[in-house]
PDB file of N, CA and C in Angstrom:
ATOM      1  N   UNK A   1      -2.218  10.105  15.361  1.00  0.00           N
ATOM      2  CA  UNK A   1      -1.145  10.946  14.886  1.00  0.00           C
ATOM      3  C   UNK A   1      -1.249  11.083  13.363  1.00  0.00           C
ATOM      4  N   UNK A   2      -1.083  12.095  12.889  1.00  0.00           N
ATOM      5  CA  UNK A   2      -1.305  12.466  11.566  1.00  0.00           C
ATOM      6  C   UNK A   2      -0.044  12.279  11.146  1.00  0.00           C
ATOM      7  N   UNK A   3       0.235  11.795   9.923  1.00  0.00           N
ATOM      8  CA  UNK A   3       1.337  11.431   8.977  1.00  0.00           C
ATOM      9  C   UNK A   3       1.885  12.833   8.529  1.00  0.00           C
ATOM     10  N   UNK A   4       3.092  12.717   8.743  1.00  0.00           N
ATOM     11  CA  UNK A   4       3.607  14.169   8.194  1.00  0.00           C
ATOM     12  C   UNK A   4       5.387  14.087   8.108  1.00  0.00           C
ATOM     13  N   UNK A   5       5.595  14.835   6.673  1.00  0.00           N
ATOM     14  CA  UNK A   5       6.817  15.031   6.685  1.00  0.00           C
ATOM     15  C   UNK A   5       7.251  16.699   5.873  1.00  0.00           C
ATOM     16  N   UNK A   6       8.566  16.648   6.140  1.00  0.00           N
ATOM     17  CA  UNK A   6       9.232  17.910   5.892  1.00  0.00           C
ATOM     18  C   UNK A   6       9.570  17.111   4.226  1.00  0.00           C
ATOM     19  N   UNK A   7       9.754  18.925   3.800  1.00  0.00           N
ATOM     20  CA  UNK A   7      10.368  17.977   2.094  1.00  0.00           C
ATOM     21  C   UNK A   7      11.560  17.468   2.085  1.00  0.00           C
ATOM     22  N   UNK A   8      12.566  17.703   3.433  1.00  0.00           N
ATOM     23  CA  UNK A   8      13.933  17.434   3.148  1.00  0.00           C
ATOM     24  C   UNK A   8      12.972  15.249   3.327  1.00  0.00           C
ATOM     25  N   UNK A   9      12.686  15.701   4.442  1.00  0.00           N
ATOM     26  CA  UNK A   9      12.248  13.961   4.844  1.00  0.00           C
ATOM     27  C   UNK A   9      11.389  13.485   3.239  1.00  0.00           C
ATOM     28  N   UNK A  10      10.808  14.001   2.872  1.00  0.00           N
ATOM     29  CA  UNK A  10      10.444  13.606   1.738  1.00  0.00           C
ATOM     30  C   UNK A  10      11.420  12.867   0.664  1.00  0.00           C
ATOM     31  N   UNK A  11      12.039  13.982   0.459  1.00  0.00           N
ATOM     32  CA  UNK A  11      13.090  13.910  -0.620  1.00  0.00           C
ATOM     33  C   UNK A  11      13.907  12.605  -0.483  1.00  0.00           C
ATOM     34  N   UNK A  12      14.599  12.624   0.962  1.00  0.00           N
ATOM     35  CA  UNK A  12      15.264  11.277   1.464  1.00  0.00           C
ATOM     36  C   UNK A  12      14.821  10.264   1.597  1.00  0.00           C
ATOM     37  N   UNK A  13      13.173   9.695   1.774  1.00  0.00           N
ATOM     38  CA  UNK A  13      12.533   8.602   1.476  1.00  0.00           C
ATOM     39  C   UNK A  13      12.507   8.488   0.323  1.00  0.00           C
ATOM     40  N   UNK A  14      11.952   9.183  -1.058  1.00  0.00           N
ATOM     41  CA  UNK A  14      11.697   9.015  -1.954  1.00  0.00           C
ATOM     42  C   UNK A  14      12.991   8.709  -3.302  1.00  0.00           C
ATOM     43  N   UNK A  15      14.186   8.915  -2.699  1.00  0.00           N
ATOM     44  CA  UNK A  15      15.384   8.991  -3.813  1.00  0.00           C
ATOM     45  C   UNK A  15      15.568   7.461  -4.273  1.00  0.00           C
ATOM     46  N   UNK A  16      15.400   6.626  -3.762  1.00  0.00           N
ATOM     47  CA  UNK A  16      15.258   5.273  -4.136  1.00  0.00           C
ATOM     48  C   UNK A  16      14.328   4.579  -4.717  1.00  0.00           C
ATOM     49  N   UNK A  17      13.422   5.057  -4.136  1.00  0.00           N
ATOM     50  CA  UNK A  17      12.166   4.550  -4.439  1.00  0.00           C
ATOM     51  C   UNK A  17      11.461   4.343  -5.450  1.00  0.00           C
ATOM     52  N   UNK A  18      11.246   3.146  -6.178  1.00  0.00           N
ATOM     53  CA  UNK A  18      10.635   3.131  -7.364  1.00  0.00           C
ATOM     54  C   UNK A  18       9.232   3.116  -7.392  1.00  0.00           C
ATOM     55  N   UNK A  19       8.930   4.286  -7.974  1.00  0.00           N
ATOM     56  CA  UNK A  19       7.395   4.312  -7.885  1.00  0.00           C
ATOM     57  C   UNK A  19       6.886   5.568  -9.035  1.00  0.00           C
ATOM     58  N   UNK A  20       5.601   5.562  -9.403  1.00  0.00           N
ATOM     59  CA  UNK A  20       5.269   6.277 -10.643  1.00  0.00           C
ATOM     60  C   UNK A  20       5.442   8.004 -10.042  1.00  0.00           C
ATOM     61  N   UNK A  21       5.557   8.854 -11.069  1.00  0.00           N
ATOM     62  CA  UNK A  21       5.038  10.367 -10.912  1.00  0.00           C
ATOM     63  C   UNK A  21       3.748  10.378 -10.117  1.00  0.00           C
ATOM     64  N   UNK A  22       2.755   9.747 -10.529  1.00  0.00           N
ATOM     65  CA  UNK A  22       1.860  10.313  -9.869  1.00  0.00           C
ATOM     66  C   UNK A  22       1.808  10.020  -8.322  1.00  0.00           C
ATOM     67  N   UNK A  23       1.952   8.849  -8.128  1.00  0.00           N
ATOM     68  CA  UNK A  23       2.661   8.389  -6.618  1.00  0.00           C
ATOM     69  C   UNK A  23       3.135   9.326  -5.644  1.00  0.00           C
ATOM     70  N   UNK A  24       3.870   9.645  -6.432  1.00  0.00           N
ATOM     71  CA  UNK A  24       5.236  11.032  -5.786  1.00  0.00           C
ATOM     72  C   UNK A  24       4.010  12.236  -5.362  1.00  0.00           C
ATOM     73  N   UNK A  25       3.312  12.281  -6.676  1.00  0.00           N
ATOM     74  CA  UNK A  25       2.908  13.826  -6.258  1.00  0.00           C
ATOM     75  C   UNK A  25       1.537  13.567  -5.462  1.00  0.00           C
ATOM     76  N   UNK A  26       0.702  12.502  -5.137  1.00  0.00           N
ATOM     77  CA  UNK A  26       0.105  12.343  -4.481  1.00  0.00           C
ATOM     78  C   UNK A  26       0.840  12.170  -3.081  1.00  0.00           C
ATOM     79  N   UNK A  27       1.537  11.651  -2.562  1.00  0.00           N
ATOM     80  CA  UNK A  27       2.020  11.638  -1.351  1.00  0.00           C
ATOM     81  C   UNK A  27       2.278  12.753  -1.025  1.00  0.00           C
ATOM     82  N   UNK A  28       3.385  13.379  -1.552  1.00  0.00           N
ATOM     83  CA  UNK A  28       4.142  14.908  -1.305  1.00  0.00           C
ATOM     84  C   UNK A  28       2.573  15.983  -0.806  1.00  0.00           C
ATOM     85  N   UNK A  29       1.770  16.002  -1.500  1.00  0.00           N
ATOM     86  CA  UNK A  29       0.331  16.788  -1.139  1.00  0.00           C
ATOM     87  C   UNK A  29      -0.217  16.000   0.127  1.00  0.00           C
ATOM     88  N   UNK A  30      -0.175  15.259   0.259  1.00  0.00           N
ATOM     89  CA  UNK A  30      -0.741  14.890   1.564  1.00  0.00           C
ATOM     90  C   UNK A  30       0.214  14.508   2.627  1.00  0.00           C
ATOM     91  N   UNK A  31       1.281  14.031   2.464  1.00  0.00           N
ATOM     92  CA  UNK A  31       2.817  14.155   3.476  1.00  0.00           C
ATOM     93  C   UNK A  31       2.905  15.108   3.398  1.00  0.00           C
ATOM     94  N   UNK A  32       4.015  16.190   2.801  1.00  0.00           N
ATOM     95  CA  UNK A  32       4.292  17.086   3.123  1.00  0.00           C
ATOM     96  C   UNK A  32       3.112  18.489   3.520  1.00  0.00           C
ATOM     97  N   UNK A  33       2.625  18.660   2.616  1.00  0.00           N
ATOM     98  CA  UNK A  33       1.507  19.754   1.698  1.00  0.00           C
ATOM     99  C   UNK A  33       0.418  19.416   2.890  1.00  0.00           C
ATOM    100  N   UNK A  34       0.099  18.135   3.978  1.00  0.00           N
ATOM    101  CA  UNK A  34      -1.211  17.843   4.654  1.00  0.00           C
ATOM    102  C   UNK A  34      -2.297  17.867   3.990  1.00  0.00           C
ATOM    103  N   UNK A  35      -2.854  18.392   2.188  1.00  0.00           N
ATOM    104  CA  UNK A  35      -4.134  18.040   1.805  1.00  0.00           C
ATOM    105  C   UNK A  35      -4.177  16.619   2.076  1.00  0.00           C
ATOM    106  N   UNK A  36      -6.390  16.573   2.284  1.00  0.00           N
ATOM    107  CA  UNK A  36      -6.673  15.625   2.621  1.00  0.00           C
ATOM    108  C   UNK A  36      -6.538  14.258   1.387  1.00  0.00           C
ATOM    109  N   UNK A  37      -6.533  12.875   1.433  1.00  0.00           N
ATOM    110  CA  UNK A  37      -6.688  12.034   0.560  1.00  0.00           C
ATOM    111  C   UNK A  37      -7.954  12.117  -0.460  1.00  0.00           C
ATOM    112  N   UNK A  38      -9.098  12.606   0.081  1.00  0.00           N
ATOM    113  CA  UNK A  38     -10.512  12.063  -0.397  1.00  0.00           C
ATOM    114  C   UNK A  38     -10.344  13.028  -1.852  1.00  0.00           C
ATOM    115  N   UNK A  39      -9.558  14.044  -1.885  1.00  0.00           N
ATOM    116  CA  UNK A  39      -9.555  14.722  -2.913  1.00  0.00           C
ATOM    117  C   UNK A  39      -8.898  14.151  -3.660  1.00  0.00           C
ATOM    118  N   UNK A  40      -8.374  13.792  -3.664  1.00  0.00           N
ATOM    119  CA  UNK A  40      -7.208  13.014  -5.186  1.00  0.00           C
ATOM    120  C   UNK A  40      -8.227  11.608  -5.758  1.00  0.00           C
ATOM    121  N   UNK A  41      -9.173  11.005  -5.065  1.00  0.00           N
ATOM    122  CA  UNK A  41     -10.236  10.049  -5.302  1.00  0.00           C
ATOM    123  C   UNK A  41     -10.987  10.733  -6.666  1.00  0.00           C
ATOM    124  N   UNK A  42     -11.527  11.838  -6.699  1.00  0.00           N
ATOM    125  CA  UNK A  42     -12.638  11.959  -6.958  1.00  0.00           C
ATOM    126  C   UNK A  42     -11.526  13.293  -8.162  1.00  0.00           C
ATOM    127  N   UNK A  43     -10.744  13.698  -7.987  1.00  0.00           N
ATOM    128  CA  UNK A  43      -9.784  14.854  -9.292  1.00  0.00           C
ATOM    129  C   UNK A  43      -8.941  14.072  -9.903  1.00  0.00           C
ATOM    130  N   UNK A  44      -8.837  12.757  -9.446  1.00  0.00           N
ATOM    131  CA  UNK A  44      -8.060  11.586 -10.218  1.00  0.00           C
ATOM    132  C   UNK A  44      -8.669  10.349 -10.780  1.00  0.00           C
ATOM    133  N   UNK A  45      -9.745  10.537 -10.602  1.00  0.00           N
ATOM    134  CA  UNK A  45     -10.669   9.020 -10.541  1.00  0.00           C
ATOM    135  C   UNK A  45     -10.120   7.811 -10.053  1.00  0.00           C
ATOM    136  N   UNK A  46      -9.351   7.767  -8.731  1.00  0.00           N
ATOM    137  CA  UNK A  46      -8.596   6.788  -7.652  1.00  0.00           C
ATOM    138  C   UNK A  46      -9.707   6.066  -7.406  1.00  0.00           C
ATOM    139  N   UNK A  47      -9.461   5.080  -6.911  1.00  0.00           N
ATOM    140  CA  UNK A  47      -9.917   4.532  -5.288  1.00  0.00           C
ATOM    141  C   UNK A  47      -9.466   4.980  -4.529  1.00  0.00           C
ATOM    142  N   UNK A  48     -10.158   5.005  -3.008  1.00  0.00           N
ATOM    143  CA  UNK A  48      -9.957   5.347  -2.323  1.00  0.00           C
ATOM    144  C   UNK A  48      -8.411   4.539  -1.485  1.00  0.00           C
ATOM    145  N   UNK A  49      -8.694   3.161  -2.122  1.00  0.00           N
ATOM    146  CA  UNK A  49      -7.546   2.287  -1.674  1.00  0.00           C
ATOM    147  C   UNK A  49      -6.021   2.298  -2.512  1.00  0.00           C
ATOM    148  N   UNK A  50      -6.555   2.874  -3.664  1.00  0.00           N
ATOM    149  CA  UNK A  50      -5.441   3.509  -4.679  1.00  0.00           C
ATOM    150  C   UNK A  50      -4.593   4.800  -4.235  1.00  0.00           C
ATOM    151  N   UNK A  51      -5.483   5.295  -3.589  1.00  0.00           N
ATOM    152  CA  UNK A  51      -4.621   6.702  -3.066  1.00  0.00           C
ATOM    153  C   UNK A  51      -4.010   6.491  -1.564  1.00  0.00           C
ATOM    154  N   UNK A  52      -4.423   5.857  -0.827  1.00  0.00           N
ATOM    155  CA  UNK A  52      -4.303   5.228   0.598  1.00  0.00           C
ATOM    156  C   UNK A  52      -2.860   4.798   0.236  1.00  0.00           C
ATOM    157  N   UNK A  53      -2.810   3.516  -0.652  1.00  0.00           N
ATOM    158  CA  UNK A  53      -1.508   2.758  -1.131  1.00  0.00           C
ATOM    159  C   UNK A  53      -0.444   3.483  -1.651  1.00  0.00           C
ATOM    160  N   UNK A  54      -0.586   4.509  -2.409  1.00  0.00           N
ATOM    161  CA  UNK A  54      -0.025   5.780  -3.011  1.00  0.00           C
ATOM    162  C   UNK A  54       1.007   6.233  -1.679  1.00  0.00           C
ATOM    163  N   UNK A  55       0.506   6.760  -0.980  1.00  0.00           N
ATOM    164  CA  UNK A  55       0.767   7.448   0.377  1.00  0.00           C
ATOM    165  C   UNK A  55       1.525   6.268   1.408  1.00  0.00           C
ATOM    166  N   UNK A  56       0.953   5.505   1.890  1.00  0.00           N
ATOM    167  CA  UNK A  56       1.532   4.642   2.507  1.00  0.00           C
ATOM    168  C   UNK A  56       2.881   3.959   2.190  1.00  0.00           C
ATOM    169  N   UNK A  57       3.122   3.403   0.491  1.00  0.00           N
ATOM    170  CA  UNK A  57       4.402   3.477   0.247  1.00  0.00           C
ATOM    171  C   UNK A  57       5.654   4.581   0.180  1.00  0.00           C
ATOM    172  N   UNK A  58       5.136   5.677   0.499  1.00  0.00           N
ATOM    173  CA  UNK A  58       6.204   6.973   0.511  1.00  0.00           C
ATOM    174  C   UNK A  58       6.289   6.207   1.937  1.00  0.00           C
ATOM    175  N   UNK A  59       5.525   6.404   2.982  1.00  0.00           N
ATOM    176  CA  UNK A  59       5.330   6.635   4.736  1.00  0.00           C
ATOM    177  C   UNK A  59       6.018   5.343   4.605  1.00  0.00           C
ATOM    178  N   UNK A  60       5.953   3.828   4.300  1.00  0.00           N
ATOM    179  CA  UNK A  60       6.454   2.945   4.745  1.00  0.00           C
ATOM    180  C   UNK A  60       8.317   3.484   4.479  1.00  0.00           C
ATOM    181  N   UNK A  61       8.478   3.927   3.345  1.00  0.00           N
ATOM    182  CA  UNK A  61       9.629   4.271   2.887  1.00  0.00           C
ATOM    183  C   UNK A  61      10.571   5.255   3.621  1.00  0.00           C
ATOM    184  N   UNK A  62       9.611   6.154   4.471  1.00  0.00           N
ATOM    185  CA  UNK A  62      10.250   6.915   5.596  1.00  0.00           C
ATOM    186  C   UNK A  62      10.389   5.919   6.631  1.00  0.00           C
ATOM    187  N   UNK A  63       9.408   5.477   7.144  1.00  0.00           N
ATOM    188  CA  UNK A  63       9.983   4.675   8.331  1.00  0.00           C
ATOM    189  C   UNK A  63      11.111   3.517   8.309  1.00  0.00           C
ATOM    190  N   UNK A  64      10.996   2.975   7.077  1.00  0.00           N
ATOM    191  CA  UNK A  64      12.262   2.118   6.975  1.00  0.00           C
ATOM    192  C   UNK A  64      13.361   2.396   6.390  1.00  0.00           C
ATOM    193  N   UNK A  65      13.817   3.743   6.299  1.00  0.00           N
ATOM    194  CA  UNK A  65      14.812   4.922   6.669  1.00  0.00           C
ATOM    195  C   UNK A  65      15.075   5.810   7.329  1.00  0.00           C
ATOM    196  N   UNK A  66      14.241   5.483   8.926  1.00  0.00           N
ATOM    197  CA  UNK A  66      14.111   6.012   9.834  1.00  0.00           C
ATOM    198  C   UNK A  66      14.121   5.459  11.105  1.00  0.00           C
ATOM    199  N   UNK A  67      14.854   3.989  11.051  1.00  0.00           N
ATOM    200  CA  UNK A  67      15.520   3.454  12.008  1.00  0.00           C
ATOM    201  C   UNK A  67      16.699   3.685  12.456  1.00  0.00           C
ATOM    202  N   UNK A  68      16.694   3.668  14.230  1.00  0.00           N
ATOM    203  CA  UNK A  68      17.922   4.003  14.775  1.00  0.00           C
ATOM    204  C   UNK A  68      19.084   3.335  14.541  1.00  0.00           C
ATOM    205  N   UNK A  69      20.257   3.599  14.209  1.00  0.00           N
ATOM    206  CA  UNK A  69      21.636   2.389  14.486  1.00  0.00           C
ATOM    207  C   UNK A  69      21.003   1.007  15.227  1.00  0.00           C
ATOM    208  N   UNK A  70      21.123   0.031  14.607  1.00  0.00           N
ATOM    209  CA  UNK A  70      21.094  -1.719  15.470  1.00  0.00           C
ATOM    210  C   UNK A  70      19.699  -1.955  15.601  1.00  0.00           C
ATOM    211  N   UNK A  71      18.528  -0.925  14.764  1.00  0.00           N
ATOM    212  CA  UNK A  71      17.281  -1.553  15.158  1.00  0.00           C
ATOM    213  C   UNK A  71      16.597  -2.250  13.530  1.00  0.00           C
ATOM    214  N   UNK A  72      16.006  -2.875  13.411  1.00  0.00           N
ATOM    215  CA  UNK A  72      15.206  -3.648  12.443  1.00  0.00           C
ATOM    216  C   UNK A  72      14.034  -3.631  12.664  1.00  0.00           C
ATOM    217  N   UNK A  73      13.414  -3.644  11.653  1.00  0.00           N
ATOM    218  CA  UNK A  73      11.565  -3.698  11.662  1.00  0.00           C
ATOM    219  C   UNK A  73      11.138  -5.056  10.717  1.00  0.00           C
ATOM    220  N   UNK A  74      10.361  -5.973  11.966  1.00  0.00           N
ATOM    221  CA  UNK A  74       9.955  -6.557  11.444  1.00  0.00           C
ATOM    222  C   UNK A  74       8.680  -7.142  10.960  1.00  0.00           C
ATOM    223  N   UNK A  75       7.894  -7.961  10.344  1.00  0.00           N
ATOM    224  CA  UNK A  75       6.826  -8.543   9.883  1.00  0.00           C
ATOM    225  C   UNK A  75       6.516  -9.724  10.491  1.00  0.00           C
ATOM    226  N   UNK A  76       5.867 -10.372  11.257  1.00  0.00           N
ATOM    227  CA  UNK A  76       5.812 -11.717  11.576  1.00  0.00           C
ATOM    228  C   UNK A  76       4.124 -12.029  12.022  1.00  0.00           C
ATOM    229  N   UNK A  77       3.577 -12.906  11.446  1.00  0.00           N
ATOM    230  CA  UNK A  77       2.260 -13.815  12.139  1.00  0.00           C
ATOM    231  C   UNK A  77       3.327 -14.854  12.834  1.00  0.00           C
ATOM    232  N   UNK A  78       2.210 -15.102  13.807  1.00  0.00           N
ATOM    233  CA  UNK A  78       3.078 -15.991  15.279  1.00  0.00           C
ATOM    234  C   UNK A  78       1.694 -16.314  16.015  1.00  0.00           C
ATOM    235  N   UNK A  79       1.788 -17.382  16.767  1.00  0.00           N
ATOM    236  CA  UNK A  79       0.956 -17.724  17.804  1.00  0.00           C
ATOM    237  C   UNK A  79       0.846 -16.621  18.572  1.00  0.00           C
ATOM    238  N   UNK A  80      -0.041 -16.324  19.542  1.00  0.00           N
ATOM    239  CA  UNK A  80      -0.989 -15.306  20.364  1.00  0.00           C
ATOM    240  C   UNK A  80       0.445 -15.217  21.276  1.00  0.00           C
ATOM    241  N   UNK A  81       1.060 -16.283  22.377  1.00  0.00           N
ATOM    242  CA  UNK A  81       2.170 -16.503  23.064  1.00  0.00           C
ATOM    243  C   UNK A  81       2.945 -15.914  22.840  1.00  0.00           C
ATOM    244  N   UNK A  82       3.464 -16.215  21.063  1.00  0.00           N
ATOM    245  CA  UNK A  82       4.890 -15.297  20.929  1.00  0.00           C
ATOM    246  C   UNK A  82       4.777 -13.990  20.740  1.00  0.00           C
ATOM    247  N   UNK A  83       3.558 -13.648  20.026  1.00  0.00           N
ATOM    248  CA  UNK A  83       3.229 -12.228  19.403  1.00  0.00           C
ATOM    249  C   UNK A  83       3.113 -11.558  20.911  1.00  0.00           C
ATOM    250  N   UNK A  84       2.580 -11.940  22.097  1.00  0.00           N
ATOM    251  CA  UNK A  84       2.722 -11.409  22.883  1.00  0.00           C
ATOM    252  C   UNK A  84       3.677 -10.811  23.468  1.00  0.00           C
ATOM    253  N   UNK A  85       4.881 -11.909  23.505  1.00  0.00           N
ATOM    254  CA  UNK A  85       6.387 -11.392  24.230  1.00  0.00           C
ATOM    255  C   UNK A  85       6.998 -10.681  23.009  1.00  0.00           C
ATOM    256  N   UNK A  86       6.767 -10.557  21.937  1.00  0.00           N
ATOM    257  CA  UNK A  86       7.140 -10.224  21.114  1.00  0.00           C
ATOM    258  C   UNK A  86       7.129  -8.349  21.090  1.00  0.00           C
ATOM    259  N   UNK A  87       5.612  -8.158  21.453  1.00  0.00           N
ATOM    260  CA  UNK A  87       4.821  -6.853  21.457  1.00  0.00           C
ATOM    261  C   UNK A  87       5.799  -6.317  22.931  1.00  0.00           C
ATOM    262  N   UNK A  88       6.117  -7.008  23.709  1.00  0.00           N
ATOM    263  CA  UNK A  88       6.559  -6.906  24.564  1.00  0.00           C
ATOM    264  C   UNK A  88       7.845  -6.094  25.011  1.00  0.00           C
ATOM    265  N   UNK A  89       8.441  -7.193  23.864  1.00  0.00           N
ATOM    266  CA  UNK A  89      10.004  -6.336  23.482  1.00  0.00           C
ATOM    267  C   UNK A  89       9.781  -4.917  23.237  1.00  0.00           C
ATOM    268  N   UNK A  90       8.874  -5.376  21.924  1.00  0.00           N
ATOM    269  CA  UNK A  90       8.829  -3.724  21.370  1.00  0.00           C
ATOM    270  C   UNK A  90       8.664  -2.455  21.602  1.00  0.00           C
ATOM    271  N   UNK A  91       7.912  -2.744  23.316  1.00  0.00           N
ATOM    272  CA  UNK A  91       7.352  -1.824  24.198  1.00  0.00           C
ATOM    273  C   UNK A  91       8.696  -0.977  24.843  1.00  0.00           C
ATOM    274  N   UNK A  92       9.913  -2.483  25.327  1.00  0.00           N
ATOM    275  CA  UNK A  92      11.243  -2.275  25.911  1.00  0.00           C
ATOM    276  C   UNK A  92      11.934  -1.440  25.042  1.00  0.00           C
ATOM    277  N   UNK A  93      11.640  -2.031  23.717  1.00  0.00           N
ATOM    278  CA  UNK A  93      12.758  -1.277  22.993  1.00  0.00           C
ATOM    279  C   UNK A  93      12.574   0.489  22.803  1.00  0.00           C
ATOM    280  N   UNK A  94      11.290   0.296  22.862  1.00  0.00           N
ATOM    281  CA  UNK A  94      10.799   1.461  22.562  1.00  0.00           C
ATOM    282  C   UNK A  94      10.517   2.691  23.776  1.00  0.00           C
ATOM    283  N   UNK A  95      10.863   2.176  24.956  1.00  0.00           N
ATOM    284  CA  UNK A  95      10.951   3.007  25.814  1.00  0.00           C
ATOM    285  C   UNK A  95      12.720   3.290  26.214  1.00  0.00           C
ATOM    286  N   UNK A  96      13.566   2.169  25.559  1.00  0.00           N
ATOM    287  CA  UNK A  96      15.138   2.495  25.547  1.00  0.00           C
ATOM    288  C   UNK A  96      15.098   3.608  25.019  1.00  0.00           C
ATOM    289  N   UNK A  97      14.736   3.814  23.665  1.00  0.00           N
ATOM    290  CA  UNK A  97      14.606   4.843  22.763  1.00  0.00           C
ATOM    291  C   UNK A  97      13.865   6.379  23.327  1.00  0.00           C
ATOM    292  N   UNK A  98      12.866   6.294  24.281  1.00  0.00           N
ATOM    293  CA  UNK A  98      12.734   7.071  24.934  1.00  0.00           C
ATOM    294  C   UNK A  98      11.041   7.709  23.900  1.00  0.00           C
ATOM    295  N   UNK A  99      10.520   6.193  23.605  1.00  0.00           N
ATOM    296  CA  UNK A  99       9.231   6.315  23.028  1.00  0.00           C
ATOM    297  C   UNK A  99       7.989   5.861  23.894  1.00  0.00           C
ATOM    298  N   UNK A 100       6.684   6.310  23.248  1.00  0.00           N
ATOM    299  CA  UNK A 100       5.678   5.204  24.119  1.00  0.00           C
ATOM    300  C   UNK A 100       5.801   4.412  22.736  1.00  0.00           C
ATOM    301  N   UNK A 101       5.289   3.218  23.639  1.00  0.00           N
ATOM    302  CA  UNK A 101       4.691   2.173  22.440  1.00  0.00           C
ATOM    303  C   UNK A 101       3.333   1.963  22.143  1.00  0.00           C
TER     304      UNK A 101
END
């Protein structure tokens, strides 16, 4: 699935968000706008992992303003056992919601 947002979704991830100008306008071109990343590498003198990170903090910033009422996102390393029932839930929760997982 390709990463993509509208500018209103833009706008509403990004109003908090502390992060540089160029940040902003690299994401917005490839969130909103869909140009590819590899170009901002090589017209910015990025890394490739510089522009990746760029982008990904807008996208993390949508999704964790893009949880339903009563849901949380979380982070956890865990034994194989728990991560399992864990993945598990997420599958439940996510078909409550009326998602695949």
């Amino acid at each position: 699935m390709k990463k993509r947002l509208t500018e209103a979704q833009f706008q509403a991830c990004i109003k908090d968000l502390e992060v540089g100008k160029q940040t902003i306008e690299i994401a917005r071109a490839v969130l909103v706008d869909g140009k590819p990343q590899a170009g901002f590498v090589s017209a910015l003198g990025l890394t490739r992992g510089a522009v990746s990170q760029a982008v990904q903090r807008v996208w993390t910033a949508f999704e964790n303003s893009n949880l339903p009422q009563g849901y949380e996102r979380v982070t956890a390393i865990l034994p194989e056992h728990q991560a399992f029932t864990v993945k598990k839930w997420a599958e439940e929760a996510a078909k409550k919601r009326g998602f695949k997982a």
